[in-house]
N, C-alpha and C. Protein backbone atom coordinates (compact mmCIF):
# COMPACT_ATOMS: atom_id res chain seq x y z
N UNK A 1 23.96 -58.06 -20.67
CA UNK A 1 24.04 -56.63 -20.54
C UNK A 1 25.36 -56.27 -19.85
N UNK A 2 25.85 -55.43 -20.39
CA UNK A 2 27.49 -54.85 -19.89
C UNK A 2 27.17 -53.75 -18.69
N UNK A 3 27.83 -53.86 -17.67
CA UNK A 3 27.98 -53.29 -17.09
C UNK A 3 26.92 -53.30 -15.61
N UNK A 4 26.62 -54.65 -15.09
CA UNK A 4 25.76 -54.35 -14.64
C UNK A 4 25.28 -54.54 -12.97
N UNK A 5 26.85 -54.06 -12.58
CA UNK A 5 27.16 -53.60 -11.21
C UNK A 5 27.02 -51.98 -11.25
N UNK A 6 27.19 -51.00 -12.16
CA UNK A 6 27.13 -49.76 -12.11
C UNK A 6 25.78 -49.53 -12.43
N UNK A 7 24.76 -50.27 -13.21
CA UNK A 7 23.59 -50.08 -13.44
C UNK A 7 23.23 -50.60 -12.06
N UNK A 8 23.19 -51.29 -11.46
CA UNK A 8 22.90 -51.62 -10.23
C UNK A 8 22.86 -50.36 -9.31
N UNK A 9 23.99 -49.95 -9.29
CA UNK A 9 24.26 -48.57 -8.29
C UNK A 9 23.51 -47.69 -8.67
N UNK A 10 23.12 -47.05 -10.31
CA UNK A 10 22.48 -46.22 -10.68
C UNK A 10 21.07 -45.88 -10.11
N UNK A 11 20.53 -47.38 -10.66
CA UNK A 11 19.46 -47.72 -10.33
C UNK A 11 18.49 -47.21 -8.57
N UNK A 12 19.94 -48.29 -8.03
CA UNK A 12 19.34 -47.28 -6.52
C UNK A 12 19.76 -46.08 -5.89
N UNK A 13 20.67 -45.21 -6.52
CA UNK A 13 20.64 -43.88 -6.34
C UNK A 13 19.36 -43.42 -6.56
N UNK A 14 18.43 -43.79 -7.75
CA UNK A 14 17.10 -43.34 -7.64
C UNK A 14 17.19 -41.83 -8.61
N UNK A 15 18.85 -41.62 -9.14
CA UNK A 15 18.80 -40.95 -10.49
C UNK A 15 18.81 -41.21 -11.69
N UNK A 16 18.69 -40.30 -12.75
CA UNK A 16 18.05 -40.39 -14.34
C UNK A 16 19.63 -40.63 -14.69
N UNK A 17 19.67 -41.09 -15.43
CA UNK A 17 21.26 -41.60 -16.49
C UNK A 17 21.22 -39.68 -17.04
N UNK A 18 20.40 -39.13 -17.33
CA UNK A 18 20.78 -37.88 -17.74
C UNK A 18 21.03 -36.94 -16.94
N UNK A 19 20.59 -37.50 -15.43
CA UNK A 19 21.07 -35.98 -14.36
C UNK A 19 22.71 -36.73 -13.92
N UNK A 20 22.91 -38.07 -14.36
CA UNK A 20 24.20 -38.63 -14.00
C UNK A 20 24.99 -38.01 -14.81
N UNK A 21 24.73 -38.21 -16.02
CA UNK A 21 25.73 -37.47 -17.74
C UNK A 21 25.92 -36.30 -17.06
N UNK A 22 25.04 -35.35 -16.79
CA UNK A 22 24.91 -33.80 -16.89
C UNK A 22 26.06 -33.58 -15.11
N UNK A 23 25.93 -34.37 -14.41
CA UNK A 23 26.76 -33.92 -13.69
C UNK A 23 28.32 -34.62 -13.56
N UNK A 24 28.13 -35.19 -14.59
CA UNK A 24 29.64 -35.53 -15.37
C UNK A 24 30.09 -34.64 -16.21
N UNK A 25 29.22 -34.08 -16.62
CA UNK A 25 29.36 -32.80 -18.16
C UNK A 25 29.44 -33.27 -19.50
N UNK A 26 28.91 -34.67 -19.42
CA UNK A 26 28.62 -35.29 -21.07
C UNK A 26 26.88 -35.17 -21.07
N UNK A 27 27.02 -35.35 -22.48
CA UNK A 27 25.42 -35.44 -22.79
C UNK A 27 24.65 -36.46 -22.69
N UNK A 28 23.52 -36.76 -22.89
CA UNK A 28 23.27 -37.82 -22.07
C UNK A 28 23.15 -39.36 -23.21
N UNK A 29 22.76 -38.80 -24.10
CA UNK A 29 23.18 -40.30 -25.75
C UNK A 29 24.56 -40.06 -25.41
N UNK A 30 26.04 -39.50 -25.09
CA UNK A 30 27.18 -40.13 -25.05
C UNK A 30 27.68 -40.35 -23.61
N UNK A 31 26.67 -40.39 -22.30
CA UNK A 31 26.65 -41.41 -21.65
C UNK A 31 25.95 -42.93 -21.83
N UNK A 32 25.08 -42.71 -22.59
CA UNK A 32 24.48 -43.93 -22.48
C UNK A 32 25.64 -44.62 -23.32
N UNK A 33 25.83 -44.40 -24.58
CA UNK A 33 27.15 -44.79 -25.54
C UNK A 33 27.62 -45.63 -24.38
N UNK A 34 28.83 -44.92 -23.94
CA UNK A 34 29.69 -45.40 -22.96
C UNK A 34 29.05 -46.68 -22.38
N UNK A 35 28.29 -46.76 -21.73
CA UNK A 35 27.47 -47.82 -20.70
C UNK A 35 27.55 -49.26 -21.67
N UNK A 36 27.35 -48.85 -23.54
CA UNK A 36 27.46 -49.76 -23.99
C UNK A 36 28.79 -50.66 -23.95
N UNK A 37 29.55 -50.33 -23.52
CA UNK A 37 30.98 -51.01 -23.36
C UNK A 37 31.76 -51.29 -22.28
N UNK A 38 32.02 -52.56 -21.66
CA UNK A 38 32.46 -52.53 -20.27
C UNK A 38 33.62 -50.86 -19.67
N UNK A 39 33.03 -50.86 -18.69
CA UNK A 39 34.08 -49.54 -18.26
C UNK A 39 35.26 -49.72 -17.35
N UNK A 40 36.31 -48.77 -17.57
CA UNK A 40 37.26 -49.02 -17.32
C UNK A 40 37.57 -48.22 -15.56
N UNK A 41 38.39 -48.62 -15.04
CA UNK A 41 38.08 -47.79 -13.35
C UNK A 41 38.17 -47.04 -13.22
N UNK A 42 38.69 -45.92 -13.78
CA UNK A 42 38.57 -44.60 -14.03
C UNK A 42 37.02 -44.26 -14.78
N UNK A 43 36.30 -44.87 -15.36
CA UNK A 43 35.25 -44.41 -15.79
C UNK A 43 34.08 -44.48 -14.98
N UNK A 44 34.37 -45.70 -14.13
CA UNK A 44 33.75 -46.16 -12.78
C UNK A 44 33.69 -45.11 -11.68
N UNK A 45 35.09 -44.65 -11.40
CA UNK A 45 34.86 -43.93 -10.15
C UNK A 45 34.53 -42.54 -10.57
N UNK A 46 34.22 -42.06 -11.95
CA UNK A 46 33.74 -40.71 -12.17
C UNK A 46 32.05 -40.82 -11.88
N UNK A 47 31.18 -42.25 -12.38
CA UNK A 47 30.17 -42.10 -12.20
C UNK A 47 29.63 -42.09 -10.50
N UNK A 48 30.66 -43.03 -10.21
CA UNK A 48 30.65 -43.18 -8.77
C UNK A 48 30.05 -41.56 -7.88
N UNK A 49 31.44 -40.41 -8.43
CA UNK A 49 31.71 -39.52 -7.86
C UNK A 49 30.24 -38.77 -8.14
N UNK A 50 30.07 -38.53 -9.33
CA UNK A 50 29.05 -37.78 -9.85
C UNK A 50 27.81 -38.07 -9.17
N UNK A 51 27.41 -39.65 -8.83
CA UNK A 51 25.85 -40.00 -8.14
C UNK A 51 26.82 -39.26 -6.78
N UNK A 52 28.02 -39.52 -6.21
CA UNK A 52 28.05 -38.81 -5.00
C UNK A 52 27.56 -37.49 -4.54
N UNK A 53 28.29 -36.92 -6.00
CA UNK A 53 27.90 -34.86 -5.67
C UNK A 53 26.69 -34.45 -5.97
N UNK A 54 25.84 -35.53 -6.45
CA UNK A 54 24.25 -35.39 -6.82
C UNK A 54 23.54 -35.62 -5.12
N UNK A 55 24.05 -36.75 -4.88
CA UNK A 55 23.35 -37.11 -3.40
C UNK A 55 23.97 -35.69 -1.96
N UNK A 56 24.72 -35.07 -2.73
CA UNK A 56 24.98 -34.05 -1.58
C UNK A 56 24.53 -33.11 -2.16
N UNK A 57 23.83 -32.68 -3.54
CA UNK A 57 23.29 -31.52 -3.69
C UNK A 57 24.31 -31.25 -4.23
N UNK A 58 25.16 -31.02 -5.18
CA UNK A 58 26.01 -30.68 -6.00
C UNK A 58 26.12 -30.93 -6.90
N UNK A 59 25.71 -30.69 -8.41
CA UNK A 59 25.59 -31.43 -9.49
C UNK A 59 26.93 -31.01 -10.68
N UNK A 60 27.98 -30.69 -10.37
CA UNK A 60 28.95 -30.57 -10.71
C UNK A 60 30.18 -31.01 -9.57
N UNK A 61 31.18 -32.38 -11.26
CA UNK A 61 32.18 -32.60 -10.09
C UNK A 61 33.49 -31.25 -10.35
């Protein structure tokens, strides 16, 4: 399975891959897409950011 230090993180944020997409502003089949393919560090630190502004109550970055 690709990617599976960020699924790791996902996981224990304890959010849905679709409240992650949605506060990235993709949909949530072309986040999952993405996940299918190792990511690049820039794609990393957007999900990063996004579980961040979710965990502060902000669901837009």
């Amino acid at each position: 399975m690709k990617n599976l230090k960020i699924r790791e993180i996902m996981t224990k944020s304890r959010f849905k891959q679709y409240e992650i997409a949605e506060a990235m502003g993709l949909q949530e089949s072309a986040f999952s897409k993405m996940l299918r393919k190792e990511l690049n560090e820039n794609q990393i630190e957007k999900i990063l950011s996004a579980i961040q502004n979710l965990k502060m109550g902000c669901n837009e970055i």
